[in-house]
N, C-alpha and C. Protein backbone atom coordinates (compact mmCIF):
# COMPACT_ATOMS: atom_id res chain seq x y z
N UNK A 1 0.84 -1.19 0.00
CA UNK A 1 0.00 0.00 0.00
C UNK A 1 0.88 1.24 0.00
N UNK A 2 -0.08 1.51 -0.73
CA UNK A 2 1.19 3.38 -0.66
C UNK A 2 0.81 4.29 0.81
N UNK A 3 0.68 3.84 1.86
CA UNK A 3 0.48 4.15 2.86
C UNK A 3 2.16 3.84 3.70
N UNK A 4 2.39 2.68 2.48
CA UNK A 4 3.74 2.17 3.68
C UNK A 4 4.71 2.89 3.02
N UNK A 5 4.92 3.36 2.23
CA UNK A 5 5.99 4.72 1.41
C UNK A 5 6.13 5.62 1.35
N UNK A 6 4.98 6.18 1.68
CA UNK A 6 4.67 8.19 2.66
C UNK A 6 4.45 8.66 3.55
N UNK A 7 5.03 9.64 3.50
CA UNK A 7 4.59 10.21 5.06
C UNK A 7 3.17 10.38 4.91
N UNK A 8 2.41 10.66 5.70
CA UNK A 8 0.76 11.54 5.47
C UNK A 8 -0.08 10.63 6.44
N UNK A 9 -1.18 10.68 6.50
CA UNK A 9 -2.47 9.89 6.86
C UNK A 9 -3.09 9.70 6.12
N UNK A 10 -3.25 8.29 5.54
CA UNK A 10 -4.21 7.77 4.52
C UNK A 10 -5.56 7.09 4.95
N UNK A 11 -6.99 7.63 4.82
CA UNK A 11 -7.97 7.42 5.32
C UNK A 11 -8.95 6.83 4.46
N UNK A 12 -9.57 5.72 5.00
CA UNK A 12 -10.05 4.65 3.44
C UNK A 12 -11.93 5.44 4.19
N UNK A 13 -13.21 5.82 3.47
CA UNK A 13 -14.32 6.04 3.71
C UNK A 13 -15.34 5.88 3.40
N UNK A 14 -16.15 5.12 4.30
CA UNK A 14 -17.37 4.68 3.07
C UNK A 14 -18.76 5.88 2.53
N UNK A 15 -18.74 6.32 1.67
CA UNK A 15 -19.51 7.38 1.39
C UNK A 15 -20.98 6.84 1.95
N UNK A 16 -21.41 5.48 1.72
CA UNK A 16 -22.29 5.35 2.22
C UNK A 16 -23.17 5.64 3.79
N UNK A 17 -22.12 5.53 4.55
CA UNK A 17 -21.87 5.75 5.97
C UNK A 17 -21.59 6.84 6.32
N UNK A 18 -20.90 8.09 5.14
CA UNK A 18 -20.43 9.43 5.66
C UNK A 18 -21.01 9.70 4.73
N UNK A 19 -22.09 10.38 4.11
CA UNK A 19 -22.54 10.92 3.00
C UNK A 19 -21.90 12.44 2.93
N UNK A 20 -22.14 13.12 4.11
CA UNK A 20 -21.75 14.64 4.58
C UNK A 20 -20.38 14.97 3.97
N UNK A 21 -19.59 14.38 4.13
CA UNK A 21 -18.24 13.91 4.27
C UNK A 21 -17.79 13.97 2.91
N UNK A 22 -18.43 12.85 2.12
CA UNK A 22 -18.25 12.68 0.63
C UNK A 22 -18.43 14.25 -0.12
N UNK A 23 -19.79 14.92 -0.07
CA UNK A 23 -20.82 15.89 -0.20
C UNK A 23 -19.36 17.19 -0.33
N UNK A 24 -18.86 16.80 1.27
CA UNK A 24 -17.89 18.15 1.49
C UNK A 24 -16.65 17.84 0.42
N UNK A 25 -15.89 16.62 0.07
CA UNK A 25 -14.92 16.65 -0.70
C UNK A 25 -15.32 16.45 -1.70
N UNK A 26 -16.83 16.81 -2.28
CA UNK A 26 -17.21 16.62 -3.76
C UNK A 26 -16.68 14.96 -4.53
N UNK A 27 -16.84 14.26 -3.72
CA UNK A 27 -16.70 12.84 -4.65
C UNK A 27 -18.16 12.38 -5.75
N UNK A 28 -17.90 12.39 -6.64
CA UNK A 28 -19.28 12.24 -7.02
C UNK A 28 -18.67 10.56 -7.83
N UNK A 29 -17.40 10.22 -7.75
CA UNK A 29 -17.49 8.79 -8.36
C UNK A 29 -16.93 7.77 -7.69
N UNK A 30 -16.73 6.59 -8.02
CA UNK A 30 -15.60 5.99 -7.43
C UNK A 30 -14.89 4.80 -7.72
N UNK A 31 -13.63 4.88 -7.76
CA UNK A 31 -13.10 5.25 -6.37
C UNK A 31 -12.21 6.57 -6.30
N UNK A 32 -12.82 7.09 -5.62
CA UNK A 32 -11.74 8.47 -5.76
C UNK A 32 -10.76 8.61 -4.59
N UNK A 33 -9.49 9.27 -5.11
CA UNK A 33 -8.38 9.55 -4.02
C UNK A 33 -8.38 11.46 -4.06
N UNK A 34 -8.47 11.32 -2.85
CA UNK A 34 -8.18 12.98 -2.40
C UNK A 34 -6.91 13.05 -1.46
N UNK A 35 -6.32 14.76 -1.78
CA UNK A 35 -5.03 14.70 -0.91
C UNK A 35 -6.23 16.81 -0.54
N UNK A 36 -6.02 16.27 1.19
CA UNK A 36 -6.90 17.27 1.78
C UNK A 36 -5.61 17.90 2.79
N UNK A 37 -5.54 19.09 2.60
CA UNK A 37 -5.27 19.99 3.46
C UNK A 37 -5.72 20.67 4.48
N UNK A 38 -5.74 21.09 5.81
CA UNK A 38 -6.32 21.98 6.63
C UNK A 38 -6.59 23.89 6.27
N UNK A 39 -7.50 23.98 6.42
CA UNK A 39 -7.56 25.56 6.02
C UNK A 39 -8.78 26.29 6.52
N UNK A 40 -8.57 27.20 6.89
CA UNK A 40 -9.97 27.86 7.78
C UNK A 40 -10.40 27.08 8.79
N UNK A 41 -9.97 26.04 9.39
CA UNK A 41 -10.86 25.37 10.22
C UNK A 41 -11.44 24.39 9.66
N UNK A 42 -10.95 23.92 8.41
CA UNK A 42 -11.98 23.24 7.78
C UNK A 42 -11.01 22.48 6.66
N UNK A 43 -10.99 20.83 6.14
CA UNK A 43 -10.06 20.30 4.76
C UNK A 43 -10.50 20.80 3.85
N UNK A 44 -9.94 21.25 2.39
CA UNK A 44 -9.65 21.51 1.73
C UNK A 44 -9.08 20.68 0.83
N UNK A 45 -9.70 20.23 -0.70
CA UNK A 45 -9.52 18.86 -1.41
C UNK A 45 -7.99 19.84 -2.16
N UNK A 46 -7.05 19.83 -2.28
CA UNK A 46 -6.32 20.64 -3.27
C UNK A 46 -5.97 19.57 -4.28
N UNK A 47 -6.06 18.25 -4.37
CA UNK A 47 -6.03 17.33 -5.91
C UNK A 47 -6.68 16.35 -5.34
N UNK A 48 -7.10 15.51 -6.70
CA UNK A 48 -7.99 13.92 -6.57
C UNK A 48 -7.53 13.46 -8.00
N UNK A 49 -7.84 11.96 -7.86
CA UNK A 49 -7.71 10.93 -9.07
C UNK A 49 -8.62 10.18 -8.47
N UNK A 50 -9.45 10.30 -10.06
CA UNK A 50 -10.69 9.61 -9.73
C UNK A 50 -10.29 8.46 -10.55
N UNK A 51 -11.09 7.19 -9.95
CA UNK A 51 -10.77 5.85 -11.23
C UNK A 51 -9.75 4.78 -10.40
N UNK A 52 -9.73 3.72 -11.08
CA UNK A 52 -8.86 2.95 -10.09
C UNK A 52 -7.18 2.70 -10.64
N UNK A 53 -6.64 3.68 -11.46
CA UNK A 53 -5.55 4.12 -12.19
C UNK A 53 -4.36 4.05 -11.08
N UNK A 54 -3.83 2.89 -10.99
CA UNK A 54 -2.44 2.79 -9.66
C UNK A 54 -1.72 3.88 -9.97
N UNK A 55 -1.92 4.28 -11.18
CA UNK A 55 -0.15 4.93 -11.72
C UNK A 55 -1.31 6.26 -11.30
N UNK A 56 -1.68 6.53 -11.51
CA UNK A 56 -2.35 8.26 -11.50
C UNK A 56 -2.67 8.72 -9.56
N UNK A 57 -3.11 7.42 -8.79
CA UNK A 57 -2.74 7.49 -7.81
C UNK A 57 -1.09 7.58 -6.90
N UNK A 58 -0.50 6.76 -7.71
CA UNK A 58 1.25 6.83 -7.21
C UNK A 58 1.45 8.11 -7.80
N UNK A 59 1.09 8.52 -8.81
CA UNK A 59 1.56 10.10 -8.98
C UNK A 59 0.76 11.04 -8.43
N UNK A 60 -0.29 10.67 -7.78
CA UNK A 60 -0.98 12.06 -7.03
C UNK A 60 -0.14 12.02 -5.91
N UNK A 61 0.17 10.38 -5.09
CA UNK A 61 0.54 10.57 -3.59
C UNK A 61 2.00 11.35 -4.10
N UNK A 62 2.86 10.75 -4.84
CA UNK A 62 4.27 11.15 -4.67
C UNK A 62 4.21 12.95 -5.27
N UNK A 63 3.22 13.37 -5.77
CA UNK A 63 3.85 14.57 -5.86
C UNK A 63 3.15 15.62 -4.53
N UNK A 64 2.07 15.08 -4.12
CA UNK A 64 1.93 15.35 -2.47
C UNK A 64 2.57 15.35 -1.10
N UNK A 65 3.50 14.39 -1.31
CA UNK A 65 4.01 13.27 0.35
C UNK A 65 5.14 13.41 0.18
N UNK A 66 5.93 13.32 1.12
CA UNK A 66 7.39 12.96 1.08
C UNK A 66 7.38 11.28 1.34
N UNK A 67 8.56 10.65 0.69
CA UNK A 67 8.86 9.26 0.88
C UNK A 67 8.89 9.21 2.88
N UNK A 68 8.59 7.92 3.08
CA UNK A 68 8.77 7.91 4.04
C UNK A 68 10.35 7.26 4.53
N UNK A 69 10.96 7.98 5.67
CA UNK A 69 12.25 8.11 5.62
C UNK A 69 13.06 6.78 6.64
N UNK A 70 12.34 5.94 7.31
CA UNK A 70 12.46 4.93 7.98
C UNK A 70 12.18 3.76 7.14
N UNK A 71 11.73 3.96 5.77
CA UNK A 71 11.73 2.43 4.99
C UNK A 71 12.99 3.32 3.40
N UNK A 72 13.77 2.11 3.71
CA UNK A 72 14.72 2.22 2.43
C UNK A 72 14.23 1.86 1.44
N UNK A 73 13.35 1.53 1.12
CA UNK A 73 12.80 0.73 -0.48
C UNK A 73 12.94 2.13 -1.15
N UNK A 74 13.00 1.57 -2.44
CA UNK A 74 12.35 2.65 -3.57
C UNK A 74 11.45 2.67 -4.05
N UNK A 75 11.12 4.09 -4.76
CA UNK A 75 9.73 3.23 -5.33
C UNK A 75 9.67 2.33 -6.33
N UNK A 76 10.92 2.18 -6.61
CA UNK A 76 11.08 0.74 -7.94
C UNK A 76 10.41 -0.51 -7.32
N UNK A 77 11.06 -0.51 -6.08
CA UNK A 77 10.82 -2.27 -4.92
C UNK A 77 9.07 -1.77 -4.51
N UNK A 78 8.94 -0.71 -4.30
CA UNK A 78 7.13 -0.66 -4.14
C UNK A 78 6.40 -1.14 -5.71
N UNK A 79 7.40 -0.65 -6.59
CA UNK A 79 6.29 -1.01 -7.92
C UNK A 79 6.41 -2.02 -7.72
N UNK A 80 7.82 -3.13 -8.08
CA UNK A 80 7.90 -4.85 -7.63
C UNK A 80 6.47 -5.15 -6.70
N UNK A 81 6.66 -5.01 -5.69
CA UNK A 81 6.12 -5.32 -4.76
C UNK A 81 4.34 -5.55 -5.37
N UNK A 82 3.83 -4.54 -5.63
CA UNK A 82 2.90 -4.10 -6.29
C UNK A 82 2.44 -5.09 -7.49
N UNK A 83 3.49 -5.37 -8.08
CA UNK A 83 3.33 -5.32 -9.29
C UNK A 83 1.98 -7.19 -9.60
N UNK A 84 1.63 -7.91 -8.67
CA UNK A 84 0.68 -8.83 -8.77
C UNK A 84 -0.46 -8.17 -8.29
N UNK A 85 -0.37 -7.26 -7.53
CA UNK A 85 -1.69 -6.84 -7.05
C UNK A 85 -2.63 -6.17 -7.64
């Protein structure tokens, strides 16, 4: 998971269960990935990839996140890794 290669908090949600939630980060498909910022008191969607596109997600997180600095892999050994799933 690209959870284990970045820094950040990655939060999985069921729109069904949070409708409000969805409503506020404008998801209208899915599966969508959002990278939310704090602002006013309130997140803020500043990018999404909608669709189940690994590569359009690995390029939303990595141009968001910093690598995480306690795992040596690259992201070559995450694609490996990846690469049956």
């Amino acid at each position: 998971a690209l959870s284990g290669f970045y820094e950040g908090t990655f939060l999985k949600m069921d729109v069904d269960e949070c409708p409000d939630s969805a409503d506020d980060a404008a998801i209208q498909a899915l599966p969508t990935l959002c990278v939310m910022v704090p602002s006013e008191g309130k997140w803020e969607v500043i990018a999404r990839a909608v669709g189940a596109n690994r590569r359009d997600w690995e390029n939303l997180v990595a141009t968001h996140s910093m690598p995480r600095q306690a795992d040596s892999r690259s992201s070559n050994e995450y694609n490996e890794s990846e690469k049956d799933k």
